[in-house]
C-alpha atoms as a PDB file:
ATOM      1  CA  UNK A   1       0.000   0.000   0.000  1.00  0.00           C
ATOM      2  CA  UNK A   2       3.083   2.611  -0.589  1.00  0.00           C
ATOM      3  CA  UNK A   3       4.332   2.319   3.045  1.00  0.00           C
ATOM      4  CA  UNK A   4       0.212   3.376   4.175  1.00  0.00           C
ATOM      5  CA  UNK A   5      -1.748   2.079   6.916  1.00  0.00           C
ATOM      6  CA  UNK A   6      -3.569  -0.849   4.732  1.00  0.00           C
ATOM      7  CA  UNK A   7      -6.450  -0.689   6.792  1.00  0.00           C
ATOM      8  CA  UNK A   8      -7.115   2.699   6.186  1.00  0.00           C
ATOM      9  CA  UNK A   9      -6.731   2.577   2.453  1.00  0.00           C
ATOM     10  CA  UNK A  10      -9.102  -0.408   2.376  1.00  0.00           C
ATOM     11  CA  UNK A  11     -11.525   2.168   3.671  1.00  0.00           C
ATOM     12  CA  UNK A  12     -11.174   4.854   1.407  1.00  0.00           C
ATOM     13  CA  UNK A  13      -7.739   7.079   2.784  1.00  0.00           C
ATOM     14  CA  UNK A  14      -4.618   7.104   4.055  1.00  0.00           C
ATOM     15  CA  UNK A  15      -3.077   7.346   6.805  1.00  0.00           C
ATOM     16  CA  UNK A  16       0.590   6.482   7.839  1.00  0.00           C
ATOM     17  CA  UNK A  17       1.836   2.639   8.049  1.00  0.00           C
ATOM     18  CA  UNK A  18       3.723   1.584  10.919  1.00  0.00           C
ATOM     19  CA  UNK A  19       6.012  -0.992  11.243  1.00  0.00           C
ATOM     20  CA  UNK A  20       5.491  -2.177  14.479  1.00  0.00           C
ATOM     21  CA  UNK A  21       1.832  -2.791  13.197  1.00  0.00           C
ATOM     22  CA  UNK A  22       2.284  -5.192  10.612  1.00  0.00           C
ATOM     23  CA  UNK A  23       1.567  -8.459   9.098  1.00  0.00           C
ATOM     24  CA  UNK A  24       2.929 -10.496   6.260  1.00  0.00           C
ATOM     25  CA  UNK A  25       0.092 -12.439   3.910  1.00  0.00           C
ATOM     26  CA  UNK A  26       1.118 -14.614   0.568  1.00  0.00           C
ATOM     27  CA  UNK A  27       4.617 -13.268   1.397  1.00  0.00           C
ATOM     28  CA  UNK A  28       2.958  -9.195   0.734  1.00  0.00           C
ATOM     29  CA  UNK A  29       3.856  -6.689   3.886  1.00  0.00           C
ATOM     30  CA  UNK A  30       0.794  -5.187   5.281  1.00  0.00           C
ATOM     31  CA  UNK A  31       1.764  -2.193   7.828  1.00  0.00           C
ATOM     32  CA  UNK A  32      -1.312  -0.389   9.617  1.00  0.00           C
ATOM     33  CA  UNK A  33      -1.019   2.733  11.744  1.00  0.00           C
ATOM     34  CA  UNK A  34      -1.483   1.506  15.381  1.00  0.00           C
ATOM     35  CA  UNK A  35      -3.060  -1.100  17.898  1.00  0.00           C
ATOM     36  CA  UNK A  36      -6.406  -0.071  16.577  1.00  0.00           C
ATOM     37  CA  UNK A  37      -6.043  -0.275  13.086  1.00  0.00           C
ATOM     38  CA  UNK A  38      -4.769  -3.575  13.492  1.00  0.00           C
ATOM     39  CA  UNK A  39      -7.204  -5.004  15.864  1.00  0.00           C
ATOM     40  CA  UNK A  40      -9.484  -4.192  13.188  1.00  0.00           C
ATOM     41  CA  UNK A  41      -7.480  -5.933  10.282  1.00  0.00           C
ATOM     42  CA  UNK A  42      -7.116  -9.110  11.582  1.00  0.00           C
ATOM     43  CA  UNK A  43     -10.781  -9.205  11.773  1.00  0.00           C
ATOM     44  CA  UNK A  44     -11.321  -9.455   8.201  1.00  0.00           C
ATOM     45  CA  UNK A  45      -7.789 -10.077   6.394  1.00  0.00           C
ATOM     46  CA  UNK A  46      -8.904 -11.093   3.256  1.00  0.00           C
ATOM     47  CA  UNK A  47     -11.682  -8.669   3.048  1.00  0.00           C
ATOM     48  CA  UNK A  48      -9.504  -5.910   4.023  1.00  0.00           C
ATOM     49  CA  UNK A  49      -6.844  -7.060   1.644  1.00  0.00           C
ATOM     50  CA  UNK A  50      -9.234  -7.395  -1.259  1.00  0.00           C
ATOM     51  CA  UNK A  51     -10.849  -3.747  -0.503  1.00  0.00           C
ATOM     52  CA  UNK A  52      -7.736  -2.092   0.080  1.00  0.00           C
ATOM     53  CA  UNK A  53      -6.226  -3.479  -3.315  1.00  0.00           C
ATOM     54  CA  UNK A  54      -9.099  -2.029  -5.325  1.00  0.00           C
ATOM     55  CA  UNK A  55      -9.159   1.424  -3.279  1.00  0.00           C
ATOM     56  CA  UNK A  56      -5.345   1.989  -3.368  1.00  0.00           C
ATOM     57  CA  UNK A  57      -5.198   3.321  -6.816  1.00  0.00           C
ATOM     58  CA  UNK A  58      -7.927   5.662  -6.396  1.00  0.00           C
ATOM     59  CA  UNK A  59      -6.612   6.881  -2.967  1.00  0.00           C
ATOM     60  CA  UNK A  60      -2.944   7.148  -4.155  1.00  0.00           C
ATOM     61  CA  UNK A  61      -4.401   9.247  -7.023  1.00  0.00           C
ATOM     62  CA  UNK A  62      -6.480  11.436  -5.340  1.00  0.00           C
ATOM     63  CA  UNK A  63      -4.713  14.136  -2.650  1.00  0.00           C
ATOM     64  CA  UNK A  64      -8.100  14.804  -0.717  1.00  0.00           C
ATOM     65  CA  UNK A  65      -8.078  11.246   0.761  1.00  0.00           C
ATOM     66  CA  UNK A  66      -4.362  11.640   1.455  1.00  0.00           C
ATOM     67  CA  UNK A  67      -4.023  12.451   5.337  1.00  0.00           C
ATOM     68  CA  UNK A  68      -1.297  11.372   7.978  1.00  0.00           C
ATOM     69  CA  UNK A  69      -4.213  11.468  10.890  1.00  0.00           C
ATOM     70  CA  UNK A  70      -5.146   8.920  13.159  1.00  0.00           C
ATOM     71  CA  UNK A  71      -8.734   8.256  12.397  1.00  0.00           C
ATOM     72  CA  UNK A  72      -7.735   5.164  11.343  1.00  0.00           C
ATOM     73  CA  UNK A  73      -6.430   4.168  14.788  1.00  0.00           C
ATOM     74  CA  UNK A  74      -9.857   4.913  16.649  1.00  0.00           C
END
């Protein structure tokens, strides 16, 4: 997800990935942006995985839904 909190781009923005947040699936590095993020992630991993790879090129594209906030750590 270009170093992005996954989670947050399977939902539409970005927000910044952190490495002590992370997970590895099929071998892919998945980085979210804190505890919260990834509590939510491993609830749905393939879900999130499958929504976050059709979102990212939209949300890479588009600088509105570009944001180093926390909202995905809520």
């Amino acid at each position: 997800m270009g170093g992005y909190c996954a989670f947050a781009v399977a939902h539409g923005h970005t927000a910044e990935g952190n490495p002590e947040y992370r997970a590895i699936v099929e071998g892919k590095l998945y980085l979210n942006l804190g505890p919260g993020a990834q509590k939510r992630w491993c609830q749905d991993v393939p879900g999130n995985i499958t929504r976050a790879t059709t979102n990212r090129p939209a949300v890479l594209a588009d600088p509105n839904k570009k944001s180093a906030g926390k909202s995905a750590d809520r």
